[in-house]
Protein backbone atom coordinates (compact mmCIF):
# COMPACT_ATOMS: atom_id res chain seq x y z
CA UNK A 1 11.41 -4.18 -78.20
CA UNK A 2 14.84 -5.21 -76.50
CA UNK A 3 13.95 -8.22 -76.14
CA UNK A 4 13.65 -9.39 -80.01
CA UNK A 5 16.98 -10.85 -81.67
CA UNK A 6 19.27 -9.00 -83.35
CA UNK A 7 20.58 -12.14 -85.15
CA UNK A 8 20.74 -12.77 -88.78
CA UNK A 9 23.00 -14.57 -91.65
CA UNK A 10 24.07 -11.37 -93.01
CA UNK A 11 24.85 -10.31 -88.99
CA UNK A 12 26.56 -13.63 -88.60
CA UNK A 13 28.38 -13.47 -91.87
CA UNK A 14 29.92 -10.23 -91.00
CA UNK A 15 31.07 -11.80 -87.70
CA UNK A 16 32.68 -14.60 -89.39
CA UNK A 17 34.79 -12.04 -91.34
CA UNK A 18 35.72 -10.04 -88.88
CA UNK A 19 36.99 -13.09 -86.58
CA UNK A 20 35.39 -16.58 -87.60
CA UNK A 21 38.12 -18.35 -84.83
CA UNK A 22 35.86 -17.14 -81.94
CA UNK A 23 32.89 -18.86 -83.00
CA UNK A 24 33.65 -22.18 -82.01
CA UNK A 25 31.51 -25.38 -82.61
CA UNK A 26 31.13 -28.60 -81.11
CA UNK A 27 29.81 -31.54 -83.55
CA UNK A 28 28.11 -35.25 -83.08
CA UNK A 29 28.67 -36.21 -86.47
CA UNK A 30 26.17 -34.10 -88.47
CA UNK A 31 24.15 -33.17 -85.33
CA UNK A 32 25.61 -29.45 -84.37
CA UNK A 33 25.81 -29.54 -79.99
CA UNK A 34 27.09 -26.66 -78.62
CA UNK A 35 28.48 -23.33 -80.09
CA UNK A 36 30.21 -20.19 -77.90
CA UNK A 37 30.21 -17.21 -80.15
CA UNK A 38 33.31 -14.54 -78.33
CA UNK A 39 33.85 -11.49 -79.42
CA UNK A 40 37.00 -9.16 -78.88
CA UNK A 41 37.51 -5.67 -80.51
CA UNK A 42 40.73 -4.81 -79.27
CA UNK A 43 39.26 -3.10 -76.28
CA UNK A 44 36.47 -5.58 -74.66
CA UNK A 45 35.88 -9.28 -74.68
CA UNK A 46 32.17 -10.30 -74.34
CA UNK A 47 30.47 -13.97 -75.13
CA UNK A 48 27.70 -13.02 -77.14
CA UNK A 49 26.02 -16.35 -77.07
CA UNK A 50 27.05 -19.88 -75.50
CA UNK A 51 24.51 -22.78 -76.41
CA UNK A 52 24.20 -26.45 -75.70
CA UNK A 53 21.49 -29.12 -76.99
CA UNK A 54 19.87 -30.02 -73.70
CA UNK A 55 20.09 -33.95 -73.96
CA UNK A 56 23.85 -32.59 -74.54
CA UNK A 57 24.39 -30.90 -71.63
CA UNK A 58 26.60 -32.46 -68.55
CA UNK A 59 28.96 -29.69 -66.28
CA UNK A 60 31.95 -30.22 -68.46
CA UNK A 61 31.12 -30.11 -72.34
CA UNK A 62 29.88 -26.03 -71.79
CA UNK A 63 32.94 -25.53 -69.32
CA UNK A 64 35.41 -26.94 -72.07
CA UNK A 65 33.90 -24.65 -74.85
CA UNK A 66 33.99 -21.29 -72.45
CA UNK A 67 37.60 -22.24 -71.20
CA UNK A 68 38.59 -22.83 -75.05
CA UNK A 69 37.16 -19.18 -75.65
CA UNK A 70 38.98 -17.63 -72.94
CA UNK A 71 42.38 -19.32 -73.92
CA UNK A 72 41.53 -17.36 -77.35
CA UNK A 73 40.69 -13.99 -75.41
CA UNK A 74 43.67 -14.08 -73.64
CA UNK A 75 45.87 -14.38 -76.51
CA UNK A 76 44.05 -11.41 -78.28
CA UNK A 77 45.53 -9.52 -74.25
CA UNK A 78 41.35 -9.54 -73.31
CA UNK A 79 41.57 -8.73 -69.38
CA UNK A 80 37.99 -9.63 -69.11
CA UNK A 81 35.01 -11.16 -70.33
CA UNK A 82 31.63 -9.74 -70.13
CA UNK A 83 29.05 -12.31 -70.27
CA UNK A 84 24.65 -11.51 -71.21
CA UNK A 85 22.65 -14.32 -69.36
CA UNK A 86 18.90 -14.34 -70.07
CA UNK A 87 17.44 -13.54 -67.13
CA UNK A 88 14.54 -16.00 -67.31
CA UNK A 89 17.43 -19.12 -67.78
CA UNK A 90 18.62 -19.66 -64.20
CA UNK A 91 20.13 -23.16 -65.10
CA UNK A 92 22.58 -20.68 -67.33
CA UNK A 93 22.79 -17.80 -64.69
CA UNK A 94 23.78 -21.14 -62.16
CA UNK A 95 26.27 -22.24 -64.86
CA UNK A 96 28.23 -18.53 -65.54
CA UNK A 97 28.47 -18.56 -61.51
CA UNK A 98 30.43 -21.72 -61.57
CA UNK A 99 32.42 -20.52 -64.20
CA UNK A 100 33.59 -17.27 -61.69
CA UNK A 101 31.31 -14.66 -63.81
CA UNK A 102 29.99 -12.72 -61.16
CA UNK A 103 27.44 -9.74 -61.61
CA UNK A 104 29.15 -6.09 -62.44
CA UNK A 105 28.82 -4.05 -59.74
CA UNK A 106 30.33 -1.42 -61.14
CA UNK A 107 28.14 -0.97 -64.85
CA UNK A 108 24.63 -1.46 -65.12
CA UNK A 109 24.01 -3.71 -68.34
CA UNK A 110 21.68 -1.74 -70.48
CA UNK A 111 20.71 -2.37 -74.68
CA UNK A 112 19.36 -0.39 -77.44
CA UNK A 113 18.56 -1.59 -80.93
CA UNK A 114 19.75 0.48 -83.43
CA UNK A 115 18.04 1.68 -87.00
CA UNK A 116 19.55 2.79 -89.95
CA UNK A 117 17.77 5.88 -90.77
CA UNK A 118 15.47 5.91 -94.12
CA UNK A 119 17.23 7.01 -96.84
């Protein structure tokens, strides 16, 4: 099912390697509030995740994170950003509009999980 994460430590962990300054975290002391987790590999920049506590959300905490991510995409020469919005979370789709994402008319967003084969 498509719909089941694909997140895990040893998934994260690997990310962290690969480019840990693209996971960027926002902190109340010890209380963790908002993460954006960008990705760019060399060819295409996505946001693979961008999360706020609800009593933490106001319009401009998530807007500072995303334009703090871009700033980073840019320097890495990322042209654009390519943004997954649950589809069921229209408080998010309403948020990525104000932000100037804009659905792709051009590529039809499809998934598939992948499975390392028995060995």
């Amino acid at each position: 099912m498509l719909g089941t994460s694909t997140n895990s430590v040893k998934a994260f962990n690997i990310f962290l390697d690969h480019d840990a300054e693209l996971f960027i975290t926002v902190w109340d002391g010890d209380i963790l509030v908002e993460t954006v987790l960008a990705a760019w590999d060399g060819w295409r920049a996505h946001f693979a995740g961008l999360s706020v506590r609800p009593e933490y959300r106001r319009p401009d905490i998530g807007r500072e994170l995303v334009n703090r991510a871009e700033k980073l995409l840019l320097a890495r020469a990322a042209k654009r950003v390519n943004a997954n919005t649950l589809a069921d979370s229209p408080g998010a789709i309403d948020f990525r509009k104000s932000m100037g994402f804009t659905p792709n008319d051009a590529v039809e967003p499809n998934a598939k999980n992948l499975k390392r084969p028995a060995i």
